[in-house]
C-alpha atoms as a PDB file:
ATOM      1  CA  UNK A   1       2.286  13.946 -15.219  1.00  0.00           C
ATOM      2  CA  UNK A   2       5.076  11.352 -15.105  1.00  0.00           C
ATOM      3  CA  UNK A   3       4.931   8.180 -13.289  1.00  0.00           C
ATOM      4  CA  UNK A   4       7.004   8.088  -9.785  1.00  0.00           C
ATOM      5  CA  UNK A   5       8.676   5.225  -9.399  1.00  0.00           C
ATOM      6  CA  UNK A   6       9.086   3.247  -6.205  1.00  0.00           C
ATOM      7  CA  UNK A   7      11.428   0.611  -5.572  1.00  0.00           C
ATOM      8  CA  UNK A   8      10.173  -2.305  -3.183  1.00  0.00           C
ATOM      9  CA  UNK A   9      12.904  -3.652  -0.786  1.00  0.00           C
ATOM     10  CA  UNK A  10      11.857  -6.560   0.785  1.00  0.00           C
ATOM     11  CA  UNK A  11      12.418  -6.509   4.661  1.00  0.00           C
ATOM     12  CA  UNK A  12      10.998  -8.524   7.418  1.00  0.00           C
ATOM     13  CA  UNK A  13       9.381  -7.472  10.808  1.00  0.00           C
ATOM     14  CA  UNK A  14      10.643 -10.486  12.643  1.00  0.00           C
ATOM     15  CA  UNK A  15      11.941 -13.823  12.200  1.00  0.00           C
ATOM     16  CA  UNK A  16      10.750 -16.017  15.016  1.00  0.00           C
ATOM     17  CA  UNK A  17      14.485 -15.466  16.395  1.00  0.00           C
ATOM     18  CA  UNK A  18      14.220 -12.835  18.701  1.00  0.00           C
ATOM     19  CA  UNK A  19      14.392 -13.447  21.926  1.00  0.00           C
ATOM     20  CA  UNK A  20      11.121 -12.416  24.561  1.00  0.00           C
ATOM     21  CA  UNK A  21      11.121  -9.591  26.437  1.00  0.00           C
ATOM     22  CA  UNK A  22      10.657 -10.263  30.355  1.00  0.00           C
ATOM     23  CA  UNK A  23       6.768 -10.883  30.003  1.00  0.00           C
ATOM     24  CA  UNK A  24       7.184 -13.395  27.106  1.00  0.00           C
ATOM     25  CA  UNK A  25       5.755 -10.752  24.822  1.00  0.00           C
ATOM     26  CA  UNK A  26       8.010 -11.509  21.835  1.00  0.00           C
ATOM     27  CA  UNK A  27       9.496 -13.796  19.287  1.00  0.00           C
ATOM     28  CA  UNK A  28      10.451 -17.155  20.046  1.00  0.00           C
ATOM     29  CA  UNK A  29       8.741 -17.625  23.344  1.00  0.00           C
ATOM     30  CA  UNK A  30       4.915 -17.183  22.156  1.00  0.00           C
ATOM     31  CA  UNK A  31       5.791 -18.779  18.412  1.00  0.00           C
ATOM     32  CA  UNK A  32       5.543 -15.364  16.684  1.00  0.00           C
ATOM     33  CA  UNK A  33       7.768 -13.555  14.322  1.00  0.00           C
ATOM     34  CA  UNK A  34       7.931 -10.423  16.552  1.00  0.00           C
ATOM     35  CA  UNK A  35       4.676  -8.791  14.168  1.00  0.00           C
ATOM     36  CA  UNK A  36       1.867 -10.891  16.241  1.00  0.00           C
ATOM     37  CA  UNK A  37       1.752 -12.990  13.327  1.00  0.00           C
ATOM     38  CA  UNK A  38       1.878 -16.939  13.629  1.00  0.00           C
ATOM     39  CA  UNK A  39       5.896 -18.048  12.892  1.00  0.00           C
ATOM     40  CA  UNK A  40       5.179 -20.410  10.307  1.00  0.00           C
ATOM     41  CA  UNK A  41       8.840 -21.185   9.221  1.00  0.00           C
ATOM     42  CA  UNK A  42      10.488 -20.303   6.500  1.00  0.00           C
ATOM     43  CA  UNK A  43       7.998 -17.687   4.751  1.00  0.00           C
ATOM     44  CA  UNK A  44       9.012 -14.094   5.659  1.00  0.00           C
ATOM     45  CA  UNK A  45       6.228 -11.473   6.630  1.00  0.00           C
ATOM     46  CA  UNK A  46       6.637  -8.521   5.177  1.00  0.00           C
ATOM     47  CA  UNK A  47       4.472  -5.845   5.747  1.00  0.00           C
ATOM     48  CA  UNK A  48       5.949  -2.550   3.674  1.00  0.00           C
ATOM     49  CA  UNK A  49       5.210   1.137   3.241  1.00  0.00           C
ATOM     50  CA  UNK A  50       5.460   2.048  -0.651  1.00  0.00           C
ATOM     51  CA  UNK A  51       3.847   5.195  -0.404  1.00  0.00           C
ATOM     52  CA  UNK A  52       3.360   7.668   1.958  1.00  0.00           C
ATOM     53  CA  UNK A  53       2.858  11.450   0.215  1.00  0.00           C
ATOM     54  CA  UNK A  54       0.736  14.597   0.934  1.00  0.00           C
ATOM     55  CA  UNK A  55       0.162  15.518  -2.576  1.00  0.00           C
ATOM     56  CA  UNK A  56      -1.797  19.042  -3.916  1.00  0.00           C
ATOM     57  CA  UNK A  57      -3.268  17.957  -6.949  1.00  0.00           C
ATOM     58  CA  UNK A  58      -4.383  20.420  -9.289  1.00  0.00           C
ATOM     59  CA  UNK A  59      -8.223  20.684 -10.719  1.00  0.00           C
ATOM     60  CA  UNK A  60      -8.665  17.815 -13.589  1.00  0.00           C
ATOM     61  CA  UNK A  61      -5.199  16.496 -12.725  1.00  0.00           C
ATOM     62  CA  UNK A  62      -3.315  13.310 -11.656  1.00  0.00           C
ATOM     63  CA  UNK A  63      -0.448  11.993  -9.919  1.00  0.00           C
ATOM     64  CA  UNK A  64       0.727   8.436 -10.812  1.00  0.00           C
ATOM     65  CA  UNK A  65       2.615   5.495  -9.278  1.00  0.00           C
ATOM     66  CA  UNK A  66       4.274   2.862 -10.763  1.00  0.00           C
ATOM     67  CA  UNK A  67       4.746   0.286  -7.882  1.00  0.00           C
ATOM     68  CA  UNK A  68       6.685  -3.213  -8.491  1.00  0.00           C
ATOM     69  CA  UNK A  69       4.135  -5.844  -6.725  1.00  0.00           C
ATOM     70  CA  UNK A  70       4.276  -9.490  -6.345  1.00  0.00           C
ATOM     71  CA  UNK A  71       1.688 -11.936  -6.756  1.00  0.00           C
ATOM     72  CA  UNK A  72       0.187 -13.122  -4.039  1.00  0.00           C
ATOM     73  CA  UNK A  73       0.495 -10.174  -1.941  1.00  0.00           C
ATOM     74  CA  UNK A  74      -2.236  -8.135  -0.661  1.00  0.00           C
ATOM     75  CA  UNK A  75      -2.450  -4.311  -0.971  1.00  0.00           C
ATOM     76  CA  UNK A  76      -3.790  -1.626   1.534  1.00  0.00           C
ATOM     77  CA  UNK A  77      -4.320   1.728  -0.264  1.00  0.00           C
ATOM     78  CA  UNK A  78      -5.744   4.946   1.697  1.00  0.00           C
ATOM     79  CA  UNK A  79      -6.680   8.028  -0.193  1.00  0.00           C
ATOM     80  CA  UNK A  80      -7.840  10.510   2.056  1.00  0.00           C
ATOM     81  CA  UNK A  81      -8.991  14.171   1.418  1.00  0.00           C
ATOM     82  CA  UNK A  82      -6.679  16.556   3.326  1.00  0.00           C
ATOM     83  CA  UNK A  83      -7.386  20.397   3.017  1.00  0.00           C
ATOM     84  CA  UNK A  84     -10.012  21.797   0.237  1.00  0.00           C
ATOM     85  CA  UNK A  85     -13.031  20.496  -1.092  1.00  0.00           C
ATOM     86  CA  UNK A  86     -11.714  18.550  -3.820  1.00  0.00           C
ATOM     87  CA  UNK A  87     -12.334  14.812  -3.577  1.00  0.00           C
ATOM     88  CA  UNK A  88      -9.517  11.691  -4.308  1.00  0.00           C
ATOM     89  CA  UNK A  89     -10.394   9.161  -7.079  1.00  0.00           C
ATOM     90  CA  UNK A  90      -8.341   6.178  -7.978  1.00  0.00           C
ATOM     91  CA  UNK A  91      -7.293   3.691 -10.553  1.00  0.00           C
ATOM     92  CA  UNK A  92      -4.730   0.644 -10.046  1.00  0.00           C
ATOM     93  CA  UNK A  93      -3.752  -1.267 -13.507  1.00  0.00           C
ATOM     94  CA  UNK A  94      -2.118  -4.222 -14.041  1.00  0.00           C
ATOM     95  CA  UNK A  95       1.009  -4.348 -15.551  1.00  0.00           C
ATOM     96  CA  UNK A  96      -1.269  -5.637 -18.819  1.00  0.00           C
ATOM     97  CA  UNK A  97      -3.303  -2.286 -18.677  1.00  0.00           C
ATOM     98  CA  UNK A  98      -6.511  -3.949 -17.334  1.00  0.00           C
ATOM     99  CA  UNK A  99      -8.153  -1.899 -14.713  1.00  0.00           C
ATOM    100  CA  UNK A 100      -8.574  -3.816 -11.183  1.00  0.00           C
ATOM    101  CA  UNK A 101      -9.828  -0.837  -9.056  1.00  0.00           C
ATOM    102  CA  UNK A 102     -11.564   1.748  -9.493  1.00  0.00           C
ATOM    103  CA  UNK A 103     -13.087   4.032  -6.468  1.00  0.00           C
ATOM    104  CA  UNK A 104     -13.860   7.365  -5.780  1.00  0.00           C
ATOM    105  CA  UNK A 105     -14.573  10.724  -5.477  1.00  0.00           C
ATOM    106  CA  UNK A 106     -14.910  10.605  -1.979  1.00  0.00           C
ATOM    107  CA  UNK A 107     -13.528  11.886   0.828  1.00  0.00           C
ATOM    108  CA  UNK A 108     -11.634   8.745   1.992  1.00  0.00           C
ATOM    109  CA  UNK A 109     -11.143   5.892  -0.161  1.00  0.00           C
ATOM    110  CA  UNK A 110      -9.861   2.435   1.863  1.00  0.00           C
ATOM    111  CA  UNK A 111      -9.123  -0.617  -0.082  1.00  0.00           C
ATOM    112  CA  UNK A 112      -7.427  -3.753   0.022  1.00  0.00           C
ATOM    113  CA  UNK A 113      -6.899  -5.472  -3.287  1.00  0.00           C
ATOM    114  CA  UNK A 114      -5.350  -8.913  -4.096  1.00  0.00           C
ATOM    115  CA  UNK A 115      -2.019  -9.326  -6.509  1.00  0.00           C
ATOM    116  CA  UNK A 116      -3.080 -11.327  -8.650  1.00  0.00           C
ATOM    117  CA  UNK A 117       0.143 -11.684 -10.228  1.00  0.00           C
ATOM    118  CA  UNK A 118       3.540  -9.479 -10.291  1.00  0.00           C
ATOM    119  CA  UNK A 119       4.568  -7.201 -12.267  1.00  0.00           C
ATOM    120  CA  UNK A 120       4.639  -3.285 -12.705  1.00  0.00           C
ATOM    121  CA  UNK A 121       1.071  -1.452 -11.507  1.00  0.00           C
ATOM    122  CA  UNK A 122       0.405   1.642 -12.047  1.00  0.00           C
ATOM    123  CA  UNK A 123      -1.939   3.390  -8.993  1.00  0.00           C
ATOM    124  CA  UNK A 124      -3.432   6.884 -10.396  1.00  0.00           C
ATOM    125  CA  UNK A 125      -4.656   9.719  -8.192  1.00  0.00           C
ATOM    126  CA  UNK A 126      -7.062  11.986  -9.618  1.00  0.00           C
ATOM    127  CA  UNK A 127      -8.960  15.315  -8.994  1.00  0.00           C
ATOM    128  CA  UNK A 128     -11.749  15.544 -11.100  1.00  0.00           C
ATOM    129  CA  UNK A 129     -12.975  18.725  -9.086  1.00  0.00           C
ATOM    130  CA  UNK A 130     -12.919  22.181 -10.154  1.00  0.00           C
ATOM    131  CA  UNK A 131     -10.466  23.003  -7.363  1.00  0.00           C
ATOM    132  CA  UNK A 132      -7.200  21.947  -6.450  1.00  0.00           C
ATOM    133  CA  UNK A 133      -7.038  18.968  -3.563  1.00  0.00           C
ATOM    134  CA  UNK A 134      -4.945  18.203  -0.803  1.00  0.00           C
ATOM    135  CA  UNK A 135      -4.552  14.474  -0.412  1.00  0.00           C
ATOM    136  CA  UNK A 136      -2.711  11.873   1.837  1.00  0.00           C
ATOM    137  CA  UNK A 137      -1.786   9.156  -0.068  1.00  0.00           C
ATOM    138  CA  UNK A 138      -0.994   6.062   1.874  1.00  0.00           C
ATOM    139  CA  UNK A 139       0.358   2.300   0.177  1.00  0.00           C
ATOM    140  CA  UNK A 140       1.401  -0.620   1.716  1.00  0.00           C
ATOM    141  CA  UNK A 141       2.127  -4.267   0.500  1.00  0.00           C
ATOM    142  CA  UNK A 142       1.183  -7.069   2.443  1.00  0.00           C
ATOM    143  CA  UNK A 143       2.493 -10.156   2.015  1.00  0.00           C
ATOM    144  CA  UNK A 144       0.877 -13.288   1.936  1.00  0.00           C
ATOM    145  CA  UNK A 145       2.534 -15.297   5.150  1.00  0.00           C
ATOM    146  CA  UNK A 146       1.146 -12.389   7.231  1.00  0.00           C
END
């Protein structure tokens, strides 16, 4: 099966700038960018969905990402079985081929797993069961002033 790509586009969840709501609750009057986060100047916090899919994968089959990371940032990946017996197992490679994760079968898979430098990865989704799977598929990118 053929890699889906996903472009990244960077975005912010605050700034520092906004102005607080009548309890003081955001932005500039607690020192926060808006995301609870410490406003540390300059560095942006981005915090970004790259993948969020229900995907029926059939028996002995995969479905692949190729997600554009940078170094430095900090991903959250959550495979979870969704309907059927089947169970998720995953792969993320660098953009060199060398495998940094590997987890799974199991019903739920939760990791977070340091960039260790940017480039293309390529996240694989597997279903090494004898019966198709139902999986949510869930990939963010945190970054590292967060």
């Amino acid at each position: 099966m053929a890699a889906v790509p996903i472009a990244v586009s960077a975005g912010c969840t605050g700034n520092g700038n906004e102005t607080g709501d009548e309890n003081g609750e955001n932005g500039a009057n607690n020192g926060e960018n808006g995301n609870g986060a410490p406003d540390n100047g300059d560095d942006e916090c981005v915090e970004e969905r790259l993948v969020d899919d229900l995907e029926t994968v059939p028996a002995g089959d995969e479905v692949s990402y190729s997600l554009d990371l940078n170094e430095g940032w900090t991903l959250d990946l959550v495979i979870e079985q969704y309907e059927g017996d089947a169970q998720p197992s995953v792969q993320l490679e660098t953009p060199d081929g060398e495998l940094v994760l590997e987890a799974g079968p199991d019903e739920l898979i939760y990791e977070l797993v340091q960039i260790e430098s940017s480039g293309e990865y390529t996240l694989r989704v597997s279903n090494e069961d004898t019966e198709d799977g139902e999986f949510d598929i869930f990939v963010a990118h945190i970054s590292p002033s967060c």
